[in-house]
C-alpha atoms as a PDB file:
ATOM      1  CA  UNK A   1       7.360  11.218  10.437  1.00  0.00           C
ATOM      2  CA  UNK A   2      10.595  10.886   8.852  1.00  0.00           C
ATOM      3  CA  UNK A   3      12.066  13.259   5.489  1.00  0.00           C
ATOM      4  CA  UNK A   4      13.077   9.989   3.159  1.00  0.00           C
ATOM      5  CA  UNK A   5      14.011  12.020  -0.031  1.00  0.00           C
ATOM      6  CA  UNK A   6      11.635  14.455   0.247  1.00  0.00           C
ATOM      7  CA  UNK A   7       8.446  11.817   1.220  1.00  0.00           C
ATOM      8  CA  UNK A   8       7.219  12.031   4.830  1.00  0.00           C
ATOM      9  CA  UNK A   9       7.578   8.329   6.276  1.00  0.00           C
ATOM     10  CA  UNK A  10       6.568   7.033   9.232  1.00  0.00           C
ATOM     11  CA  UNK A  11       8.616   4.993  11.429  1.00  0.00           C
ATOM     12  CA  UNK A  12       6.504   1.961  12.424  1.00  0.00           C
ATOM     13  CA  UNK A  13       6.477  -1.601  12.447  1.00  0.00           C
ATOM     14  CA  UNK A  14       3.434  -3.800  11.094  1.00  0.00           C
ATOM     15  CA  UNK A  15       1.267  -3.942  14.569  1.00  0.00           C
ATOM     16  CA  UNK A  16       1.551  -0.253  14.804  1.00  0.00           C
ATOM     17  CA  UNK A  17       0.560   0.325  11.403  1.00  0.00           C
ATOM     18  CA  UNK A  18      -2.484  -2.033  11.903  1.00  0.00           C
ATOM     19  CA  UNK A  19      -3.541  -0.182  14.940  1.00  0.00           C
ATOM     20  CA  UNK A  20      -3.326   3.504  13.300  1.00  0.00           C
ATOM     21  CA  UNK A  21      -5.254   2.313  10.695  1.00  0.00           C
ATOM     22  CA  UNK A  22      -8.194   0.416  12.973  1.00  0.00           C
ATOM     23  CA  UNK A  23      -8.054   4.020  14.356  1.00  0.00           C
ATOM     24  CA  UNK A  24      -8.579   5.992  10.923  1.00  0.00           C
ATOM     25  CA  UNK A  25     -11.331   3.577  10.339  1.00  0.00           C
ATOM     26  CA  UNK A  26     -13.256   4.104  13.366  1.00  0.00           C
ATOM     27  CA  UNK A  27     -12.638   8.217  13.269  1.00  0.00           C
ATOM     28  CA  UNK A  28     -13.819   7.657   9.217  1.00  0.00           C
ATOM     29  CA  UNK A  29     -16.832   5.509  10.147  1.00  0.00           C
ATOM     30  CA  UNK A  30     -18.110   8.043  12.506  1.00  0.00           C
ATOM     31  CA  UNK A  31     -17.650  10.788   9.735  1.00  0.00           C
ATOM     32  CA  UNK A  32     -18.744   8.700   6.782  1.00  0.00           C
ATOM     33  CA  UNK A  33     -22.160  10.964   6.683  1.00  0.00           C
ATOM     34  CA  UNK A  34     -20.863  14.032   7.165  1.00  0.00           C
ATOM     35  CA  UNK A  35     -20.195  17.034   4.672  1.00  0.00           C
ATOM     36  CA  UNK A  36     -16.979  17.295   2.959  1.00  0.00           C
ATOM     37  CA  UNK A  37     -15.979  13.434   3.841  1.00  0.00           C
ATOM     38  CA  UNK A  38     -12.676  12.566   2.024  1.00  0.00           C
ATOM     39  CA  UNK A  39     -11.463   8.582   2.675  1.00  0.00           C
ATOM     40  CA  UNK A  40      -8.098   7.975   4.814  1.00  0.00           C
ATOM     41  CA  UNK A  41      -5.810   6.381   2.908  1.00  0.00           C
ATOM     42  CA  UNK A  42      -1.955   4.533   3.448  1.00  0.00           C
ATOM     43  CA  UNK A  43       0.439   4.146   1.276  1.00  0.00           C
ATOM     44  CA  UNK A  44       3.279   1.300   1.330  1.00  0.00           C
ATOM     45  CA  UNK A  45       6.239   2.494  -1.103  1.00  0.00           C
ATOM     46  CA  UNK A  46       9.289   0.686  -1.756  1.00  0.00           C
ATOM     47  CA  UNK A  47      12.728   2.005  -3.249  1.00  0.00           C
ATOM     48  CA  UNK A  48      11.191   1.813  -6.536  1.00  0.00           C
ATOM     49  CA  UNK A  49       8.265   3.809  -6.067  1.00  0.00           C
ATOM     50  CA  UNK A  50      10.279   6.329  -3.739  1.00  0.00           C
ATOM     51  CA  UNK A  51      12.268   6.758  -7.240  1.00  0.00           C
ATOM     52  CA  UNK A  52       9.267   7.176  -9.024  1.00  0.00           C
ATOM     53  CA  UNK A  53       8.430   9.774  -6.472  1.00  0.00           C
ATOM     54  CA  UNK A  54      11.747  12.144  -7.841  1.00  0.00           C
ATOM     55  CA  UNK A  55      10.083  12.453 -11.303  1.00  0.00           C
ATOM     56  CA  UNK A  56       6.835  12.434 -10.868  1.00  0.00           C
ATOM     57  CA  UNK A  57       6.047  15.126  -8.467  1.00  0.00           C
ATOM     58  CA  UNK A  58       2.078  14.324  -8.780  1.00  0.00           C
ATOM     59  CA  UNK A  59       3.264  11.332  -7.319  1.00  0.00           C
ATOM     60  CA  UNK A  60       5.068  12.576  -4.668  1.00  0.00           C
ATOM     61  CA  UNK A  61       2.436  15.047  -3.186  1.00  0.00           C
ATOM     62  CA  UNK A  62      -0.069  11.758  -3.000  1.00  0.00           C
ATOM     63  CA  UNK A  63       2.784   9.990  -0.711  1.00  0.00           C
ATOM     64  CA  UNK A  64       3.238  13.320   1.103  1.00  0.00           C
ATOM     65  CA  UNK A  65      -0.535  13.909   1.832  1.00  0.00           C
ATOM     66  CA  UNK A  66      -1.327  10.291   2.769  1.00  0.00           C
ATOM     67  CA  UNK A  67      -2.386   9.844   6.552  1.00  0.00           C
ATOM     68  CA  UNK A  68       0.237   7.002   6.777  1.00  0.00           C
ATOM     69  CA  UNK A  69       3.203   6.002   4.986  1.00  0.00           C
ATOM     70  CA  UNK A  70       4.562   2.975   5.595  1.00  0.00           C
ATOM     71  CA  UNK A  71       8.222   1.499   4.594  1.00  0.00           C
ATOM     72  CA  UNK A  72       7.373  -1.299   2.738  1.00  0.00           C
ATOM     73  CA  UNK A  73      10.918  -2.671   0.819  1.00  0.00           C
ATOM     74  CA  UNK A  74      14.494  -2.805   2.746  1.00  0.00           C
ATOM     75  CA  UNK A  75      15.919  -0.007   0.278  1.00  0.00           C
ATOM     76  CA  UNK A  76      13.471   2.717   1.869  1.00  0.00           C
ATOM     77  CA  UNK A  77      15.034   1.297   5.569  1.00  0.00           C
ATOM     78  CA  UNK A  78      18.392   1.892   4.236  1.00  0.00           C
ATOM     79  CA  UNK A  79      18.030   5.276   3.169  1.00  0.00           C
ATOM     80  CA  UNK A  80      16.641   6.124   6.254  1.00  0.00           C
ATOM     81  CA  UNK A  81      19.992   4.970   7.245  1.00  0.00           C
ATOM     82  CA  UNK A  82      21.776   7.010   4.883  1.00  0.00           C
ATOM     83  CA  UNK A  83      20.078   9.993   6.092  1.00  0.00           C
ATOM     84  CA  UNK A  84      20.947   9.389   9.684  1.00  0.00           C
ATOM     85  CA  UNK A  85      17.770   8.153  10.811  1.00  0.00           C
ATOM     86  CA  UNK A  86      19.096   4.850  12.467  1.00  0.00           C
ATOM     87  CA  UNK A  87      17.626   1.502  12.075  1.00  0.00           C
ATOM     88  CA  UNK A  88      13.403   2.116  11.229  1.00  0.00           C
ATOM     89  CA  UNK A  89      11.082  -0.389  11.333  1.00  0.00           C
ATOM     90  CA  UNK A  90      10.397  -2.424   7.386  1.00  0.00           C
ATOM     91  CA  UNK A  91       6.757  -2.809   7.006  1.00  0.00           C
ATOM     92  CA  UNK A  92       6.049  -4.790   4.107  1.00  0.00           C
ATOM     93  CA  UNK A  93       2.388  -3.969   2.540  1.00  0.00           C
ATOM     94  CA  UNK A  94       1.342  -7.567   2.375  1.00  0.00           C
ATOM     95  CA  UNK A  95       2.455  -8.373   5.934  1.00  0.00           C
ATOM     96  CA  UNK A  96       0.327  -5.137   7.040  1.00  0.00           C
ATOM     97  CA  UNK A  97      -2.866  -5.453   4.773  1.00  0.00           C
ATOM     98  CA  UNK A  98      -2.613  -9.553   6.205  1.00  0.00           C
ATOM     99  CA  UNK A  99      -2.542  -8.793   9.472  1.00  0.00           C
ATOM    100  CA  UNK A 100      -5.701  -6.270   9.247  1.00  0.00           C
ATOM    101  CA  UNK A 101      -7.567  -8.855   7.063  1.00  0.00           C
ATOM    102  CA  UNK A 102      -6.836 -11.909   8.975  1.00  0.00           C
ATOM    103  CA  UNK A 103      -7.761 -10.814  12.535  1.00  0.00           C
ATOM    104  CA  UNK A 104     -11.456 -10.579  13.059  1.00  0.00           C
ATOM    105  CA  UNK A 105     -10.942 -10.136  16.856  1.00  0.00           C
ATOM    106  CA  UNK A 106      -8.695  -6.959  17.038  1.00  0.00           C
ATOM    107  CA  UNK A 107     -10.132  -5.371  13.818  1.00  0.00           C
ATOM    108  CA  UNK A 108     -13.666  -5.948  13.544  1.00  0.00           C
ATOM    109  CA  UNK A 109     -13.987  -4.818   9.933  1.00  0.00           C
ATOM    110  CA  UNK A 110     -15.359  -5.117   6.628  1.00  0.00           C
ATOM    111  CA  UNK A 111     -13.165  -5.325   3.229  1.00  0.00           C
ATOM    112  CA  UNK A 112     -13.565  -4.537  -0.318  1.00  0.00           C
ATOM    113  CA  UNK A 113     -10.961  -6.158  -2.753  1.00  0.00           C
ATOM    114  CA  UNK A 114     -10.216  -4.095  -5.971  1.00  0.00           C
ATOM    115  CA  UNK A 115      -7.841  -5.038  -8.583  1.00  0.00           C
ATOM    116  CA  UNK A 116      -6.156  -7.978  -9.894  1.00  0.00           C
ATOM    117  CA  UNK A 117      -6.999 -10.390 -13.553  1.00  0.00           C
ATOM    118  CA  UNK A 118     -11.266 -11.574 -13.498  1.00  0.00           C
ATOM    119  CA  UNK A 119     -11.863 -13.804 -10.685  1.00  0.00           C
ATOM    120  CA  UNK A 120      -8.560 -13.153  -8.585  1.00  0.00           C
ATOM    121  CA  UNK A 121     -10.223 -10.926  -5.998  1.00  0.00           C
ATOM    122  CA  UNK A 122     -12.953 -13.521  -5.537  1.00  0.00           C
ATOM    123  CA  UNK A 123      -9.783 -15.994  -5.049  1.00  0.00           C
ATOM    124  CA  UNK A 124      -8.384 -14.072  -2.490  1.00  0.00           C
ATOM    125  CA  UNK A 125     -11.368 -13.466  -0.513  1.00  0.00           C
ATOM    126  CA  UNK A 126     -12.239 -17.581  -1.085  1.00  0.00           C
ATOM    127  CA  UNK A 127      -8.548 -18.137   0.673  1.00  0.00           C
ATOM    128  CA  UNK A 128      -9.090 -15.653   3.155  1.00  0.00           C
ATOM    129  CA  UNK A 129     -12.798 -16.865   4.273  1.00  0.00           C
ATOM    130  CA  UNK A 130     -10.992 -20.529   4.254  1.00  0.00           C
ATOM    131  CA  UNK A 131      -8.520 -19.789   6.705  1.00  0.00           C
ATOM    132  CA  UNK A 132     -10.114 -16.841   8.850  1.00  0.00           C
ATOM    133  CA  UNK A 133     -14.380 -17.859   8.301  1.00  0.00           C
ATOM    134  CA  UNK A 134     -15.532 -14.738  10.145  1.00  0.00           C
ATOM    135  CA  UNK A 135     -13.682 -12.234   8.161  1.00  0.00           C
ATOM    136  CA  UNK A 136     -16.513  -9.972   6.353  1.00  0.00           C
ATOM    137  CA  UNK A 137     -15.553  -9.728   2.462  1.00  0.00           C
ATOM    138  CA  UNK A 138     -18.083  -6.764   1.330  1.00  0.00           C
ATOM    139  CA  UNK A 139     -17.303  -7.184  -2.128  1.00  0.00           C
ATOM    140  CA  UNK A 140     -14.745  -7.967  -4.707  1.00  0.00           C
ATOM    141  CA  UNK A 141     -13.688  -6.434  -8.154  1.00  0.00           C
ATOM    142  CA  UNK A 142     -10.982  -7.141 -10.966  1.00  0.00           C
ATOM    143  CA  UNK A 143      -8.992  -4.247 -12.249  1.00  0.00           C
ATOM    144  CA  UNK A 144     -10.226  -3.925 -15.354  1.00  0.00           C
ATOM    145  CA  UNK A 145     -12.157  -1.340 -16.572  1.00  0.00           C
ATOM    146  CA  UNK A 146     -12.361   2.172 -18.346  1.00  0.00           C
ATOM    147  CA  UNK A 147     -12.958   5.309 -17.095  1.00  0.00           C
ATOM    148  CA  UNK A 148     -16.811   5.553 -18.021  1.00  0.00           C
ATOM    149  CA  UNK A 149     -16.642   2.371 -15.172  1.00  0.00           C
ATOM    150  CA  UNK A 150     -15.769   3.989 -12.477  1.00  0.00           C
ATOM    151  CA  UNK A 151     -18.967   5.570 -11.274  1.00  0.00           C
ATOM    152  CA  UNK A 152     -20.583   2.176 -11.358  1.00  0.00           C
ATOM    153  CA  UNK A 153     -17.670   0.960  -9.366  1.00  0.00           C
ATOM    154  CA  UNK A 154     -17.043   3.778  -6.965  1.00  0.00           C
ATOM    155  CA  UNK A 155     -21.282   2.846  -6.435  1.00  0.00           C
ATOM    156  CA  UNK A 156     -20.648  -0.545  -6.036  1.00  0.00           C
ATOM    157  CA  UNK A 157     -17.888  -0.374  -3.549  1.00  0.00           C
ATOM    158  CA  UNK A 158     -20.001   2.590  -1.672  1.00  0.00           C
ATOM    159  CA  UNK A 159     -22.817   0.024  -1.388  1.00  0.00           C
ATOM    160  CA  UNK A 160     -21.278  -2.641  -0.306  1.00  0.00           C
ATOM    161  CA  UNK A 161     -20.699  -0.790   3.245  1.00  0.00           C
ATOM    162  CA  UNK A 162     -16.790  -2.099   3.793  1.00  0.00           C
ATOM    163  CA  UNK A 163     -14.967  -0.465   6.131  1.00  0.00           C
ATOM    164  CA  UNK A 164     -11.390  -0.470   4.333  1.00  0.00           C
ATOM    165  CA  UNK A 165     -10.914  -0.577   0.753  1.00  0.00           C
ATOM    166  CA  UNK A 166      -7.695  -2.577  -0.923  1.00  0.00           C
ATOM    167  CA  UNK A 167      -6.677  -1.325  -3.978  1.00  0.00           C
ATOM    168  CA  UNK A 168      -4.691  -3.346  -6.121  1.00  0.00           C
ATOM    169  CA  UNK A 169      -3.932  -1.432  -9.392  1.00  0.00           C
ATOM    170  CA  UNK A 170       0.305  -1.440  -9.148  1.00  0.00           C
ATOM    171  CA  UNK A 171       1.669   1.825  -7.978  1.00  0.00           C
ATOM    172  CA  UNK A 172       1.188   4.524  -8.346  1.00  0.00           C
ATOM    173  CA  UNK A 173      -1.515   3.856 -10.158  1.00  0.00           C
ATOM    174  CA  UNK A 174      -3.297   2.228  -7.577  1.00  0.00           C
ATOM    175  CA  UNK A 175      -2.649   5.682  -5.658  1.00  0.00           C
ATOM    176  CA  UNK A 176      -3.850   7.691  -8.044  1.00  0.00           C
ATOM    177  CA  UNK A 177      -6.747   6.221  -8.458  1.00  0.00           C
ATOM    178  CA  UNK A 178      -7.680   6.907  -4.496  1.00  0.00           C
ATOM    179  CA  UNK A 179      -6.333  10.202  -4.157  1.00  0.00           C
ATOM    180  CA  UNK A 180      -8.671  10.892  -7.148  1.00  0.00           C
ATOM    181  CA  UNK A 181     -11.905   9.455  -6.331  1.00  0.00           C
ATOM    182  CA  UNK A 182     -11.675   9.702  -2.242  1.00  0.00           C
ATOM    183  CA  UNK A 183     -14.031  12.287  -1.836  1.00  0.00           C
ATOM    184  CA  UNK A 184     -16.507  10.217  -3.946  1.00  0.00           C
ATOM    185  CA  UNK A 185     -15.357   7.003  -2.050  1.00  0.00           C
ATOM    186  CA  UNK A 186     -17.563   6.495   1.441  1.00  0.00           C
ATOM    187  CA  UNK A 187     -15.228   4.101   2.659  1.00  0.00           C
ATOM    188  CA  UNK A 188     -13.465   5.259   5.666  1.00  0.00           C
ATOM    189  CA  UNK A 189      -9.848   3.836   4.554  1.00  0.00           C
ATOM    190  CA  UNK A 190      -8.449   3.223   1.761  1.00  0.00           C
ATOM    191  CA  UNK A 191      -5.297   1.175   1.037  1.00  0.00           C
ATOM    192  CA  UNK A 192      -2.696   0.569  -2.064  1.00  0.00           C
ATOM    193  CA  UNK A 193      -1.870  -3.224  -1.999  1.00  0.00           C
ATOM    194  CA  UNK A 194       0.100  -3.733  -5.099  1.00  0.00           C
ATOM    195  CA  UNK A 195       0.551  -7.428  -5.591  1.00  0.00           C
ATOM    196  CA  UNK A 196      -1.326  -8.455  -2.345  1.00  0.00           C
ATOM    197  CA  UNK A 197      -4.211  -9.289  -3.748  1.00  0.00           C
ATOM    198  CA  UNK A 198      -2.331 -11.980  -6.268  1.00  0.00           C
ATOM    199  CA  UNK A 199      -0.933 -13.055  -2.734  1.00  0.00           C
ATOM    200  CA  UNK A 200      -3.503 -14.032  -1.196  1.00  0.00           C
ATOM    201  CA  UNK A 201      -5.146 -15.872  -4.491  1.00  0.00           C
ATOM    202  CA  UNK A 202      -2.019 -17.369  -4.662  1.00  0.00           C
ATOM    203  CA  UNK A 203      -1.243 -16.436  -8.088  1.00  0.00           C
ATOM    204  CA  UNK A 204       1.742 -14.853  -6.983  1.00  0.00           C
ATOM    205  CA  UNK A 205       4.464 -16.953  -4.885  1.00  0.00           C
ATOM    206  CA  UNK A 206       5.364 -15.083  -1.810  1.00  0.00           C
ATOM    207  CA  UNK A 207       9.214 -15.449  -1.110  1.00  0.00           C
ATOM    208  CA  UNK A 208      10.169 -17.762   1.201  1.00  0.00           C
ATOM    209  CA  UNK A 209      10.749 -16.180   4.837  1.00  0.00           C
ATOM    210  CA  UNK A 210      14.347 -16.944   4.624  1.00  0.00           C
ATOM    211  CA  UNK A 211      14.068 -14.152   1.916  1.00  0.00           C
ATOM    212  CA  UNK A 212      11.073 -12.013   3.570  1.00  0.00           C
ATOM    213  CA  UNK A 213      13.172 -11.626   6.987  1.00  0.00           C
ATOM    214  CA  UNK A 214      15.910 -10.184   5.106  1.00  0.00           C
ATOM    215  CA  UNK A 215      14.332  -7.927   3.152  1.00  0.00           C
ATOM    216  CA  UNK A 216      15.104  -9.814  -0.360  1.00  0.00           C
ATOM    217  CA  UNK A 217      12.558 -10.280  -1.833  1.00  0.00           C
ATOM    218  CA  UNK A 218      13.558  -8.418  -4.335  1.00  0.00           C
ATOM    219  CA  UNK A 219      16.365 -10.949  -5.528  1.00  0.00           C
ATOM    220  CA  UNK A 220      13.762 -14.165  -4.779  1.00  0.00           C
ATOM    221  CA  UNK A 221      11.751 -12.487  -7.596  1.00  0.00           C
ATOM    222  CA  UNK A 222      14.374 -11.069  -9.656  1.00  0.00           C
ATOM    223  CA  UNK A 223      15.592 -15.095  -9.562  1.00  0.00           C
ATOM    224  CA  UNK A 224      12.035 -16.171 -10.519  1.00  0.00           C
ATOM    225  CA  UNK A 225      11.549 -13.096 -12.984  1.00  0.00           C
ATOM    226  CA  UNK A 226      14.316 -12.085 -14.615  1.00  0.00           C
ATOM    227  CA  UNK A 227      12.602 -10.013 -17.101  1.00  0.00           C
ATOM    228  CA  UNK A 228      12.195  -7.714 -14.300  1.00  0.00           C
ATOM    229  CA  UNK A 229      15.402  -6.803 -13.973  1.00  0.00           C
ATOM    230  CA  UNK A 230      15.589  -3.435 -15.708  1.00  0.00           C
ATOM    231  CA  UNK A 231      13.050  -2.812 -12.930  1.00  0.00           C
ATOM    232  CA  UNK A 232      15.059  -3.319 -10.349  1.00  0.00           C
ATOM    233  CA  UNK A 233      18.279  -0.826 -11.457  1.00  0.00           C
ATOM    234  CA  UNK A 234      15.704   1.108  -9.595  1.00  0.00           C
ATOM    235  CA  UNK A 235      17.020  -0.124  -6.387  1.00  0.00           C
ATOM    236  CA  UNK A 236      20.904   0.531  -6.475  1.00  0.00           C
ATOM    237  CA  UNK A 237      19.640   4.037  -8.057  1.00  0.00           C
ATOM    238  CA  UNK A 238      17.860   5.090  -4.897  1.00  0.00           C
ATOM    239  CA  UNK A 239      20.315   4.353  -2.638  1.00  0.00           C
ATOM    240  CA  UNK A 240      22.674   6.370  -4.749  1.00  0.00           C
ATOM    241  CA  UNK A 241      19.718   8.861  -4.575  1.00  0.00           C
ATOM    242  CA  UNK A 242      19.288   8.958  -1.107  1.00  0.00           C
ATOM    243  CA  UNK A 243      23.367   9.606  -0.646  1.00  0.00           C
ATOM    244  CA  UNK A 244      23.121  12.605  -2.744  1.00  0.00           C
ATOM    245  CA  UNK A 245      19.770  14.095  -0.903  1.00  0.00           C
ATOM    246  CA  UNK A 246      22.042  13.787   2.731  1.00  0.00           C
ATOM    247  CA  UNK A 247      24.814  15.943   1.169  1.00  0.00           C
ATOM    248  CA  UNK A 248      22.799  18.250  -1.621  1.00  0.00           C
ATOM    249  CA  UNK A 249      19.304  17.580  -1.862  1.00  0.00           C
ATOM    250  CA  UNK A 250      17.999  18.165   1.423  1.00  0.00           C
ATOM    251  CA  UNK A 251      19.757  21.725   1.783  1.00  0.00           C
ATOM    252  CA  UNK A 252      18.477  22.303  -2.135  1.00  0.00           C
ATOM    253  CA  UNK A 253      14.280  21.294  -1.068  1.00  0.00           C
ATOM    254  CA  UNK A 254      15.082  23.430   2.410  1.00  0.00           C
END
């Protein structure tokens, strides 16, 4: 695990991150009725949420105690760069929760989808069962709701029996939300999906892979969404970040 600004990281590409976490569901499952059970879960930050991660130090201890951290955008890559790490695998969240969903053979498992507007879940799964019929879709769920919900939907999603649990609340909400609730959750893994959800409903245009294999996806949506643009001052403000921790911040957090 690599020290990205102060978050543990690990250094692995999409079929390695599939396989760790086919292995934290099988450990889970065979745990899932014992005392004291607390879900797995990953987390898939990108420069902006590694950011986030500086001033909200809540934030940062759920990244830090995850069992697997994953790179997801090219500005977390680069700073591991900056930091003298070398050239790290990116492992974009969608790619990773695609390959788990969409490959009955290798993992055998069962998924809940959480989050999203009414009635995209049930989109995505509808996609998903289209293209890949023997994936098992436990259940499905829009992110809306109150607090007083959530012991109805912590019971629903423990009822449904799914092995991994995609949560698609926007960070780090989404992450909050699990490292909250995973000792109530009896799902052996849990993952933040951000967008992925929309993805796969196809509410939300990937980028084209002339833009994915370079890591810009970033400008293909700032191009489509300009709106988010004070958003993304995020991005040139990490790597800036991440220059500073190499010289001052790393000796400063020992």
């Amino acid at each position: 695990m690599l020290d990205i600004t102060g978050v543990g990281v690990d250094s692995i590409d999409v079929a390695g991150a599939a396989r760790r976490i086919a292995s934290l569901a099988r450990e889970g499952a065979a745990r899932l009725s014992g005392d004291g059970f607390r879900a797995a879960y990953v987390c898939t930050p990108n420069a902006e949420h590694m950011m986030d991660a500086q001033k909200d130090r809540h934030f940062k201890r759920i990244l830090n105690e995850a069992d697997l951290v994953v790179p997801d955008g090219s500005g977390v890559v680069l700073a591991a760069r900056l930091l003298g790490y070398g050239r790290i695998p990116r492992t974009p969240g969608f790619d990773l929760a695609y390959a788990l969903v969409s490959n009955q053979d290798e993992y055998p498992f069962s998924f809940y989808f959480f989050g999203g507007r009414p009635g995209v879940a049930e989109k995505a799964a509808e996609n998903i069962l289209r293209e890949h019929p023997r994936v098992r879709i436990a259940g499905c769920r829009d992110g809306y709701f109150n607090e007083s919900d959530e012991p109805d939907i912590i019971e629903k999603i423990n009822g449904s029996g799914a092995d991994l649990l995609y949560v698609a609340l926007g960070a780090p909400k989404q992450e909050k939300w699990i490292y909250r609730n995973r000792a109530k959750i009896k799902v052996p893994v849990c993952m933040g999906v951000g967008g992925t959800i929309d993805a796969l409903a196809g509410t939300v245009r990937l980028a084209p892979p002339f833009f994915r294999e370079r890591g810009l996806e970033w400008l293909y949506r700032l191009a489509r969404e300009p709106w988010r643009a004070k958003r993304m001052l995020k991005l040139p403000q990490y790597t800036l970040y991440a220059i500073w921790w190499r010289f001052f911040g790393r000796r400063k957090n020992g």
